[in-house]
C-alpha atoms as a PDB file:
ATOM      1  CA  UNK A   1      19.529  13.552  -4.515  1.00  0.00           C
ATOM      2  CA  UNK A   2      21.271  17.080  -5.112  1.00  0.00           C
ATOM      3  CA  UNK A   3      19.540  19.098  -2.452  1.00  0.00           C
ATOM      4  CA  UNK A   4      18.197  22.193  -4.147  1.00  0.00           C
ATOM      5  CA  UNK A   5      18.671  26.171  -2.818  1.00  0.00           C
ATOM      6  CA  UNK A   6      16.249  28.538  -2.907  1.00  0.00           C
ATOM      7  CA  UNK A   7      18.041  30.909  -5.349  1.00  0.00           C
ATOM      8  CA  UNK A   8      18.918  27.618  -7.716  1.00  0.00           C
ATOM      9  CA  UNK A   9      14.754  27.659  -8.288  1.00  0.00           C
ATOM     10  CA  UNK A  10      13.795  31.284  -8.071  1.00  0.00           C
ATOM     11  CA  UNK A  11      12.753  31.997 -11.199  1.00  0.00           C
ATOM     12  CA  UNK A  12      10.852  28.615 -11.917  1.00  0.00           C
ATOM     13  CA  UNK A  13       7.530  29.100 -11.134  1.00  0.00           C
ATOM     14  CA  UNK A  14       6.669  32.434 -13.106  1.00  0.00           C
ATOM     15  CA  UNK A  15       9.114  30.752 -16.107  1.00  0.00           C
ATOM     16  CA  UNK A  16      11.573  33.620 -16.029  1.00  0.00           C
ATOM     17  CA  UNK A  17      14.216  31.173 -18.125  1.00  0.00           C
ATOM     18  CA  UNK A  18      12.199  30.726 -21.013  1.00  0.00           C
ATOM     19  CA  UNK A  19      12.972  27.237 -21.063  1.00  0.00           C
ATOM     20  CA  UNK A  20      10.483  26.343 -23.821  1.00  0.00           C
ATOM     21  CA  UNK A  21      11.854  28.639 -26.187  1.00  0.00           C
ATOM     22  CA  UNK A  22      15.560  27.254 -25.212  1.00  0.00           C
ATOM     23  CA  UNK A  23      14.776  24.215 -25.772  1.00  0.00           C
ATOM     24  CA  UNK A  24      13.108  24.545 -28.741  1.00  0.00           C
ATOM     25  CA  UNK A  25      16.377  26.122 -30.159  1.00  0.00           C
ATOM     26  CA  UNK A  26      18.622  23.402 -29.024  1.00  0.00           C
ATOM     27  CA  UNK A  27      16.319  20.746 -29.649  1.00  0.00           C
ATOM     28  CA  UNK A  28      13.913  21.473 -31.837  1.00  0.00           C
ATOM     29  CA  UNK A  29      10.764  20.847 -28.913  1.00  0.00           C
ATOM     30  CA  UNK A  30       9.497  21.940 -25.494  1.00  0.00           C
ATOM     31  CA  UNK A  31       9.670  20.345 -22.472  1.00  0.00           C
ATOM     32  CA  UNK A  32       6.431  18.616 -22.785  1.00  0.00           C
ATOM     33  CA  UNK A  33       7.284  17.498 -26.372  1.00  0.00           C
ATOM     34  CA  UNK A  34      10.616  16.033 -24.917  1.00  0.00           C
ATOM     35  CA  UNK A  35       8.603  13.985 -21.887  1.00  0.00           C
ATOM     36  CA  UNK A  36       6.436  12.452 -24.064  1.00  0.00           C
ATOM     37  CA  UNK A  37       9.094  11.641 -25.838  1.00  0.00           C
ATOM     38  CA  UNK A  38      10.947  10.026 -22.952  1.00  0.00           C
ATOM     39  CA  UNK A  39       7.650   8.429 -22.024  1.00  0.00           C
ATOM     40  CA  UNK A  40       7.514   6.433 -25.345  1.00  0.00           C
ATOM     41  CA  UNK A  41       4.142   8.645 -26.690  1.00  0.00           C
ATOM     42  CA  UNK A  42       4.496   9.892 -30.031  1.00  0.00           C
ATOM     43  CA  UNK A  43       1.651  12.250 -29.900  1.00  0.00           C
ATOM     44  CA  UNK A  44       0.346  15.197 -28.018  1.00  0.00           C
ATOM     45  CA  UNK A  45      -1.762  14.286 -24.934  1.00  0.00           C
ATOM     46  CA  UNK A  46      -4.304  16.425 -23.249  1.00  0.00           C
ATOM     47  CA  UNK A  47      -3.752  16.534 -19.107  1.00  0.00           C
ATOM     48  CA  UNK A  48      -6.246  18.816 -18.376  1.00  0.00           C
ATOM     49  CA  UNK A  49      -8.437  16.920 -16.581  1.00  0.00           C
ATOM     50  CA  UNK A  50      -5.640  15.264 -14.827  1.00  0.00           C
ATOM     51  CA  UNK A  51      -5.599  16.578 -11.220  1.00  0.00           C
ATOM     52  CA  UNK A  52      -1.833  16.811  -9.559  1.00  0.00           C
ATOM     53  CA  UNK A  53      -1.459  17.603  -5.388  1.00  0.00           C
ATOM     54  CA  UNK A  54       2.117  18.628  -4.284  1.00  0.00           C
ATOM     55  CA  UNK A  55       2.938  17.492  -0.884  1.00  0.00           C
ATOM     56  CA  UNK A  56       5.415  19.606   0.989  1.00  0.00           C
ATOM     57  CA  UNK A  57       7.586  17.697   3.192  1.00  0.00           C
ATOM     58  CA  UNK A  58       9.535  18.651   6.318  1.00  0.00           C
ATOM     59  CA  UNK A  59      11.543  16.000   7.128  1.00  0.00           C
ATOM     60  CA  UNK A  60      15.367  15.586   6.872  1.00  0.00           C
ATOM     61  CA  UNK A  61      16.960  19.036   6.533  1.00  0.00           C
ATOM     62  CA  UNK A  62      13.186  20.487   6.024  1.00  0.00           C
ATOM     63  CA  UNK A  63      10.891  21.989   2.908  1.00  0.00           C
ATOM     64  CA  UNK A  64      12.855  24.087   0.486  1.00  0.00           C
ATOM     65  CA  UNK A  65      11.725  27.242   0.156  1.00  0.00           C
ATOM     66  CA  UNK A  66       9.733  27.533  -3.207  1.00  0.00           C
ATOM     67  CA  UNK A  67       9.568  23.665  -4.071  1.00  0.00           C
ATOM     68  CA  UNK A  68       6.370  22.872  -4.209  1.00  0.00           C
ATOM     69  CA  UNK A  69       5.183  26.071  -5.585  1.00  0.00           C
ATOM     70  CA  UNK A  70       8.014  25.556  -8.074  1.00  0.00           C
ATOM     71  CA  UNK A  71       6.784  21.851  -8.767  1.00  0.00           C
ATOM     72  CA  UNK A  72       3.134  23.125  -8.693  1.00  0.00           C
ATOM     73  CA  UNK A  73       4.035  25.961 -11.395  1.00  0.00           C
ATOM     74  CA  UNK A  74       5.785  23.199 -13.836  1.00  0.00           C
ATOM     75  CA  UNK A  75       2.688  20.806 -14.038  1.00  0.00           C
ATOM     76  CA  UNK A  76       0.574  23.367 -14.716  1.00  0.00           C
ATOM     77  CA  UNK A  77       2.795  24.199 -17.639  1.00  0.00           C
ATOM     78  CA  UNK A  78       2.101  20.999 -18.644  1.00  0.00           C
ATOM     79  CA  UNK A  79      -1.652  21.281 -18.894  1.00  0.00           C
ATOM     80  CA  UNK A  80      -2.030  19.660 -15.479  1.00  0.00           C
ATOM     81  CA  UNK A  81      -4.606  20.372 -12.854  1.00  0.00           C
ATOM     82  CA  UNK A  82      -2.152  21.393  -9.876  1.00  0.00           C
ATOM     83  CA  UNK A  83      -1.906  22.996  -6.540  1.00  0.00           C
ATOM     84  CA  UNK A  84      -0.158  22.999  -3.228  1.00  0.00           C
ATOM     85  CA  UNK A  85      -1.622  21.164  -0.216  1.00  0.00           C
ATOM     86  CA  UNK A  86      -2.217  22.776   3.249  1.00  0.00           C
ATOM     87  CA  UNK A  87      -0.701  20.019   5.182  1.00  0.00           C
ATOM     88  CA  UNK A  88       2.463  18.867   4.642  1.00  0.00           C
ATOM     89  CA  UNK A  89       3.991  14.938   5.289  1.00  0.00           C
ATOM     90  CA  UNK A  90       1.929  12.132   5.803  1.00  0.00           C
ATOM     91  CA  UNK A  91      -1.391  14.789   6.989  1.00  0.00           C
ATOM     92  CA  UNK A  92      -0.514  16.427   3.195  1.00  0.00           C
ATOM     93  CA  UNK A  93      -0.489  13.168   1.471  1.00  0.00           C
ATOM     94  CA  UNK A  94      -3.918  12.094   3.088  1.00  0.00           C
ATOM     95  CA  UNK A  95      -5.778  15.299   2.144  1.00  0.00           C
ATOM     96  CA  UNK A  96      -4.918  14.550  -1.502  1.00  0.00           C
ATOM     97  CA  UNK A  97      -5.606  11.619  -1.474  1.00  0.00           C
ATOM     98  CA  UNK A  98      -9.180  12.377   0.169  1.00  0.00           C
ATOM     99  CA  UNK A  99      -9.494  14.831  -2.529  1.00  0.00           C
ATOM    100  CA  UNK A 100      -9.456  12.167  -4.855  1.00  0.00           C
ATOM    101  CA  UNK A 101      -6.724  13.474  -6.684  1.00  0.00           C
ATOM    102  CA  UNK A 102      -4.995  11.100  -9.639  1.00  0.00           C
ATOM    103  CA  UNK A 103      -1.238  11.773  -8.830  1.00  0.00           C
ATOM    104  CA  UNK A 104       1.085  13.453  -5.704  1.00  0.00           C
ATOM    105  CA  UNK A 105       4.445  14.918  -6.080  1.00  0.00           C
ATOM    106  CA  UNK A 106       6.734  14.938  -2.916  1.00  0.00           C
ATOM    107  CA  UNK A 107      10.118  14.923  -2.222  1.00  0.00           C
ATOM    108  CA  UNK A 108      12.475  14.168   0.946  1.00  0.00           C
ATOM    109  CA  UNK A 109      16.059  14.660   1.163  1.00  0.00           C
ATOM    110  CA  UNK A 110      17.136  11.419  -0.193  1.00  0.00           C
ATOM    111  CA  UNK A 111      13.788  10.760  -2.919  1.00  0.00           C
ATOM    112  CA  UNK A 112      11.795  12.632  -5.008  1.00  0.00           C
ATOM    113  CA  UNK A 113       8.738  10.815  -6.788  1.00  0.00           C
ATOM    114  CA  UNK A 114       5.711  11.208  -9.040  1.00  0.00           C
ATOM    115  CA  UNK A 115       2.978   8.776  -7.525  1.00  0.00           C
ATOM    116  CA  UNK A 116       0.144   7.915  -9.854  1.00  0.00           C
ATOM    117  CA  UNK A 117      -2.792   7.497  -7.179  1.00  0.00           C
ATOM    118  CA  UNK A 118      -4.373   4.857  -9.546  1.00  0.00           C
ATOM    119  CA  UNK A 119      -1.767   2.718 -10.538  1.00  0.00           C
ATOM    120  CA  UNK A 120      -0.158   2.622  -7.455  1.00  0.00           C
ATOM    121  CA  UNK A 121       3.400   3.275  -9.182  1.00  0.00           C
ATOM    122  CA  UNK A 122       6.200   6.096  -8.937  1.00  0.00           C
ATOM    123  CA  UNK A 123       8.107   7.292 -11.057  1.00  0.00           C
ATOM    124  CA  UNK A 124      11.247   9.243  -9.356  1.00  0.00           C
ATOM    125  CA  UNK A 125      13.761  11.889  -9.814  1.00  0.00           C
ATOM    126  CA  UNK A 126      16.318   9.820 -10.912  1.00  0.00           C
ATOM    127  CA  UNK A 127      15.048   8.286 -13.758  1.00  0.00           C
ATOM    128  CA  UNK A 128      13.011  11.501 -14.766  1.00  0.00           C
ATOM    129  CA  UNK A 129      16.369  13.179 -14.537  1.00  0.00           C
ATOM    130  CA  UNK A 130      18.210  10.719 -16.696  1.00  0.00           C
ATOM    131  CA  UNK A 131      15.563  10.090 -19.169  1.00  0.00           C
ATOM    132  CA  UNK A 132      15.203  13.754 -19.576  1.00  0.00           C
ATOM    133  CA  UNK A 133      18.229  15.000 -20.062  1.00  0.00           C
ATOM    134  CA  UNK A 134      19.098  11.704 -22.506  1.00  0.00           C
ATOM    135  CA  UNK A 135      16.000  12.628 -24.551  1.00  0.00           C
ATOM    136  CA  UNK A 136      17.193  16.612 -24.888  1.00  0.00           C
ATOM    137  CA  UNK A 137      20.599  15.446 -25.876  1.00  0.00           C
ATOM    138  CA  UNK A 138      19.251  12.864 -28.491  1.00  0.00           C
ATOM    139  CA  UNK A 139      17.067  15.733 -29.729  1.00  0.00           C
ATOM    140  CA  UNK A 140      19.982  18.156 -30.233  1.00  0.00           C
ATOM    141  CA  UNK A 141      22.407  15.649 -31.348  1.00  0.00           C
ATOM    142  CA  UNK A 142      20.245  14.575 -34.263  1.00  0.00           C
ATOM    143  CA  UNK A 143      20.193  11.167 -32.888  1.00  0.00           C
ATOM    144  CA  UNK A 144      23.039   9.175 -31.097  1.00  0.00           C
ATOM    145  CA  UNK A 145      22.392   5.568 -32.536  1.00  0.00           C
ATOM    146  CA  UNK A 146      25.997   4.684 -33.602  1.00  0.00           C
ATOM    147  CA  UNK A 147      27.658   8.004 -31.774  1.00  0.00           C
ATOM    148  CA  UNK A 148      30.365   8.179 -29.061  1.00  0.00           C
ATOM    149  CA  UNK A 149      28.088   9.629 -25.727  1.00  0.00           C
ATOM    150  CA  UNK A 150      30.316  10.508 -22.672  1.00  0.00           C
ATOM    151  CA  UNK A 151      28.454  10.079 -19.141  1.00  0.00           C
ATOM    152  CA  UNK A 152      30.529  12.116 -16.719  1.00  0.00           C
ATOM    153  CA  UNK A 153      29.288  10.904 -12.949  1.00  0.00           C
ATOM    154  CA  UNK A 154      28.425   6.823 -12.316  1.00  0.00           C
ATOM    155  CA  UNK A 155      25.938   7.964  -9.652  1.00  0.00           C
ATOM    156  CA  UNK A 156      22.118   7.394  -9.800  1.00  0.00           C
ATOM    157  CA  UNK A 157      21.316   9.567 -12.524  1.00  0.00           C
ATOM    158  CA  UNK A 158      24.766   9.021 -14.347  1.00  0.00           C
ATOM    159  CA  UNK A 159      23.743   4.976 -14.200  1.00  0.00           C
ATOM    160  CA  UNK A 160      20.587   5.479 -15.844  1.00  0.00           C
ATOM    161  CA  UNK A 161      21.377   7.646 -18.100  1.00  0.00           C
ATOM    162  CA  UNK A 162      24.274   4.794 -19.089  1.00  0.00           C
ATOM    163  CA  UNK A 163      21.324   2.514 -19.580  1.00  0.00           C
ATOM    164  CA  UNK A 164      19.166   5.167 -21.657  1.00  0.00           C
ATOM    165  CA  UNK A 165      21.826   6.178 -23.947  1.00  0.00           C
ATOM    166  CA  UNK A 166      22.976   2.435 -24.798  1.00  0.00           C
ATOM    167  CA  UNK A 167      19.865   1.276 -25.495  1.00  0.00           C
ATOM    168  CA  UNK A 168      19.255   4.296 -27.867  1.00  0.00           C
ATOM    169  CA  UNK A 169      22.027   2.475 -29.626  1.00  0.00           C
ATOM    170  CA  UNK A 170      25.031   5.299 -28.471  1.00  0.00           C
ATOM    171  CA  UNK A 171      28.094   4.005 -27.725  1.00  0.00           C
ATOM    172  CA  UNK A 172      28.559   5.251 -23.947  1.00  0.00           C
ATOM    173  CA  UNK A 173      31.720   6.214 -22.084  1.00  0.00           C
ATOM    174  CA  UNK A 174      31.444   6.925 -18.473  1.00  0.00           C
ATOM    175  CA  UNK A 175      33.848   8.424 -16.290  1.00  0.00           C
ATOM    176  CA  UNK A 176      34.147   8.963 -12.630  1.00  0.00           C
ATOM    177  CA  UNK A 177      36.418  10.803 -10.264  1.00  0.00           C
ATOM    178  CA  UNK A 178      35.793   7.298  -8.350  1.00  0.00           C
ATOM    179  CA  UNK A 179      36.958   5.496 -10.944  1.00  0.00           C
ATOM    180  CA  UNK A 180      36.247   2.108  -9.330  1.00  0.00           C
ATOM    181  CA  UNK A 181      32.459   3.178  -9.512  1.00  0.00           C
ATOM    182  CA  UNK A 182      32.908   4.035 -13.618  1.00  0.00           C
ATOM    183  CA  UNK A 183      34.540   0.124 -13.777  1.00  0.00           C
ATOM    184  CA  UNK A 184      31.652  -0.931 -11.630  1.00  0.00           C
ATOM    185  CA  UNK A 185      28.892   0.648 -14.578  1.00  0.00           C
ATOM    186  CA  UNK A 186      31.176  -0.870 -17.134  1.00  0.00           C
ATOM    187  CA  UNK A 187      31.343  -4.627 -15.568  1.00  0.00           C
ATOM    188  CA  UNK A 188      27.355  -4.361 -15.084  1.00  0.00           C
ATOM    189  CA  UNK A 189      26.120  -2.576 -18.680  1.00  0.00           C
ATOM    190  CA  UNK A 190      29.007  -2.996 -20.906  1.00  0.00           C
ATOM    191  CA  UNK A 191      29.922   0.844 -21.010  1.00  0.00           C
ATOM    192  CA  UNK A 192      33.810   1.667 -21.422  1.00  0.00           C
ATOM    193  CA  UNK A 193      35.113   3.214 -18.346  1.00  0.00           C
ATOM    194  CA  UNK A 194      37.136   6.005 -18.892  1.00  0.00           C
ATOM    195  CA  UNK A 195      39.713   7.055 -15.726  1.00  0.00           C
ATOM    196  CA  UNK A 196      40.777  10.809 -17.143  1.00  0.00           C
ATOM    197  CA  UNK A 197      38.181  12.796 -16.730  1.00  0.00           C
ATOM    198  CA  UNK A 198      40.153  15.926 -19.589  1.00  0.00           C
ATOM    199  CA  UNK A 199      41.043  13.455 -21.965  1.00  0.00           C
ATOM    200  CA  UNK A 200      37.629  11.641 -21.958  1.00  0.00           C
ATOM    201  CA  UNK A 201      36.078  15.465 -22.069  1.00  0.00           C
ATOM    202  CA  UNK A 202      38.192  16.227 -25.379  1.00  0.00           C
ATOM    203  CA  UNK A 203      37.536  12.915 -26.835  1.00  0.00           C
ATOM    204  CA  UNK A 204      33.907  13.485 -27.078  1.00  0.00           C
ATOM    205  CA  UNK A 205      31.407  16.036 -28.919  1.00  0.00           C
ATOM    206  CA  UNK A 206      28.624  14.666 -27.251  1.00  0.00           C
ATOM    207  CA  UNK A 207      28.253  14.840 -23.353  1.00  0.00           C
ATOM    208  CA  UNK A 208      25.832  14.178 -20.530  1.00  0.00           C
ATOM    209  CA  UNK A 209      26.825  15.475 -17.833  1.00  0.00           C
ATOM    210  CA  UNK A 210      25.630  14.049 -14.067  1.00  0.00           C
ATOM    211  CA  UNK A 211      28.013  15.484 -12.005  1.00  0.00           C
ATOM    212  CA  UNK A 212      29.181  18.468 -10.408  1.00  0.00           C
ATOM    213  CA  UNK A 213      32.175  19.478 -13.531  1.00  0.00           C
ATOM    214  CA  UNK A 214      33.972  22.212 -14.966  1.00  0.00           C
ATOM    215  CA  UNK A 215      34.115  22.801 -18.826  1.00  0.00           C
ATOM    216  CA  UNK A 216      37.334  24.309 -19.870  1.00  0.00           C
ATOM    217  CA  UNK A 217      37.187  25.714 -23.673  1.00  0.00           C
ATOM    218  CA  UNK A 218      40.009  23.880 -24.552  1.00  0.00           C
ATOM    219  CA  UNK A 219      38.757  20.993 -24.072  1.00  0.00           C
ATOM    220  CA  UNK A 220      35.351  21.609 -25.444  1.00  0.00           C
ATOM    221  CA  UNK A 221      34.990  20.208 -28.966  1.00  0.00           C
ATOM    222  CA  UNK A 222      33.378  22.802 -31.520  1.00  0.00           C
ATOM    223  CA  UNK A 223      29.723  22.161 -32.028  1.00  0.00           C
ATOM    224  CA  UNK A 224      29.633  20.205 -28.801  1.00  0.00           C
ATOM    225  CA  UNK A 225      25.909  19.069 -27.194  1.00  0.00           C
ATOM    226  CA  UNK A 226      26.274  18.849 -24.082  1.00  0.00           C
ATOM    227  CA  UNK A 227      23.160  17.870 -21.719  1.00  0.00           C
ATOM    228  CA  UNK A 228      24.043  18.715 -18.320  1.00  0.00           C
ATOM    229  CA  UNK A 229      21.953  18.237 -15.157  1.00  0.00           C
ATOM    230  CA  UNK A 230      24.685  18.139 -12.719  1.00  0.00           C
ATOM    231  CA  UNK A 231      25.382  20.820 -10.289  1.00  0.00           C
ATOM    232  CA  UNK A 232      27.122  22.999 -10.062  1.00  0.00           C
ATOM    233  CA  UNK A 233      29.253  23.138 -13.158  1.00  0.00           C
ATOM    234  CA  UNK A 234      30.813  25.629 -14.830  1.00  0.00           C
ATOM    235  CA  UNK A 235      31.580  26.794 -18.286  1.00  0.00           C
ATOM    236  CA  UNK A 236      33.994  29.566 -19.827  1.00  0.00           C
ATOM    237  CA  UNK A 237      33.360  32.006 -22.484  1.00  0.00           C
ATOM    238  CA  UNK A 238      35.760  29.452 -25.311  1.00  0.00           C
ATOM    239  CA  UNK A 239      33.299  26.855 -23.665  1.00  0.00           C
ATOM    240  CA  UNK A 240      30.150  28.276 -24.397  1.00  0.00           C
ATOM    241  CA  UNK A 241      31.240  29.880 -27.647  1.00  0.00           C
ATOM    242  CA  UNK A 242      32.314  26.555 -29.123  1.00  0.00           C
ATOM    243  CA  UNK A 243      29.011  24.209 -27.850  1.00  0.00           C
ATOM    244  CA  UNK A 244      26.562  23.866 -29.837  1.00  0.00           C
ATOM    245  CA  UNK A 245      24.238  23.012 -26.766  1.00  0.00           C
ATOM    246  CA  UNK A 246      24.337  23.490 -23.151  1.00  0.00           C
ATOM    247  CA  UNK A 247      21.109  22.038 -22.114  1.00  0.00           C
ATOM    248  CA  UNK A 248      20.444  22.661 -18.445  1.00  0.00           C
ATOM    249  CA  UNK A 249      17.755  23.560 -16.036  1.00  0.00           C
ATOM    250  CA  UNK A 250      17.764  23.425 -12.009  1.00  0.00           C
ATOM    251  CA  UNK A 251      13.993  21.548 -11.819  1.00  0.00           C
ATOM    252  CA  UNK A 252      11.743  21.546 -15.079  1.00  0.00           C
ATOM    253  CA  UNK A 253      13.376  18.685 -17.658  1.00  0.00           C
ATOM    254  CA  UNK A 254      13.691  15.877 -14.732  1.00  0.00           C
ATOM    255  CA  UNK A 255       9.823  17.078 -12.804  1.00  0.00           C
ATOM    256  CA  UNK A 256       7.982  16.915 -16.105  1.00  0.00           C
ATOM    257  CA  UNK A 257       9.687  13.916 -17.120  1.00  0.00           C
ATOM    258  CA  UNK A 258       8.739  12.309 -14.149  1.00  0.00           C
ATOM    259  CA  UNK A 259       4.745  13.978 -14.290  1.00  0.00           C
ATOM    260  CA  UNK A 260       4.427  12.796 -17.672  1.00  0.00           C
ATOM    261  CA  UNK A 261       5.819   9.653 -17.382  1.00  0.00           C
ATOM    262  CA  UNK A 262       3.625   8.725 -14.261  1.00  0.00           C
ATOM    263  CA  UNK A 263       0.145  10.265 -15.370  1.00  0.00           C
ATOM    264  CA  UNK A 264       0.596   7.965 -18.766  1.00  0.00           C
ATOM    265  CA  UNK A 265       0.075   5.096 -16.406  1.00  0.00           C
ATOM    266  CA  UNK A 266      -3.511   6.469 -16.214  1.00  0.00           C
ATOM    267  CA  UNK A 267      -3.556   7.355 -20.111  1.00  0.00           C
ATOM    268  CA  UNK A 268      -2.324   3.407 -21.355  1.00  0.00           C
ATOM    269  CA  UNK A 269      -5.375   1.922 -19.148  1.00  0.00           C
END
């Protein structure tokens, strides 16, 4: 998992990006719209009584500073009963769970889940990521059933996304600057592998992006989408003036993916 900075989530928890109003540009809904949407609800759900405990934990290379009040502020946006616990680890886990609360948000260096308390199930960072950012870039694309989707990064979140986008009906490139890892995808889920990275980048309008990448303007396709959690990436003015969409956010589209998706295990029973 890309191990967030400080300064990468700074402005997260008061909502200094404006990221509903982004997103509603791009894609035409917010970021709860677009995680029920990745959740497979077609309808507005009300969280409010649905209590949330974020665990800070200190193991690995330690807490981030501003995570879990980060993490905190985002399910609350979603309409979420949230907060922070005193103790962090396996002492912070056990006072939410004596507090009887119905999901716990935690993350270590290598995993970051969404455990619904009553289900016993997680949903993790991965998959949130992915299904997010596939669900924002179906949104601004008008659809990809039928289109030509670029995947740039056959890591965790690259993989899934793969999977997302093809079953969405997309016809999915993936490339790799381990190329053997892009052949690996296309062996397992049928995807084409694609070994140049510039000519697979010009080739396509619509782009999700798991990797850290730059985005030269010249090869940036006018009216481009492109959906990019991978960091850090870069784009130039030509870039930015010829996308359509550059859908991005250091925390909010993959943690609400991943709250939404895990409270609805409480919500289908």
């Amino acid at each position: 998992m890309t191990r967030l900075t400080p300064d990468l989530i700074e402005g997260v928890p008061d909502d200094k990006m404006d990221l509903d109003d982004k997103l509603m540009h791009m894609c035409g809904k917010t970021v709860k719209q677009l995680a029920l949407e990745g959740a497979g609800v077609d309808h507005d759900v009300d969280f409010s009584k649905f209590r949330v405990a974020c665990v800070p934990i200190t193991s690995g290379m330690g807490v981030i500073s501003g995570f879990s009040k980060s993490v905190d502020a985002i399910i609350r946006r979603l309409g979420m009963q949230s907060y922070v616990t005193e103790g962090t680890d396996v002492n912070g886990f056990d006072e939410a769970i004596l507090d009887g609360v119905d999901m716990i948000m935690m993350a270590d260096d290598i995993k970051f889940v969404a455990y619904n308390v009553h289900a016993a199930k997680t949903t993790n960072n991965s998959w949130g990521t992915a299904m997010g950012y596939s669900v924002a870039l179906k949104n601004a694309a008008g659809g990809v059933d039928g289109k030509d989707v670029l995947v740039i990064g056959a890591g965790r979140v690259g993989t899934e996304a793969a999977k997302i986008l093809k079953g969405w009906g997309a016809n999915v490139s993936v490339t790799d600057i381990k190329f053997d890892k892009a052949l690996a995808l296309q062996e397992e889920i049928g995807v084409k592998a694609l070994q140049d990275v510039e000519s697979a980048l010009a080739a396509h309008k619509y782009i999700l992006n798991a990797a850290p990448a730059i985005f030269p303007g010249r090869l940036i396709q006018e009216g481009a989408v492109v959906s990019t959690p991978g960091v850090p990436h870069y784009f130039d003015e030509e870039a930015r003036g010829k996308a359509k969409a550059i859908i991005h956010d250091p925390l909010e589209i993959g943690t609400a993916m991943m709250a939404v998706n895990s409270a609805m295990y409480s919500f289908r029973h």
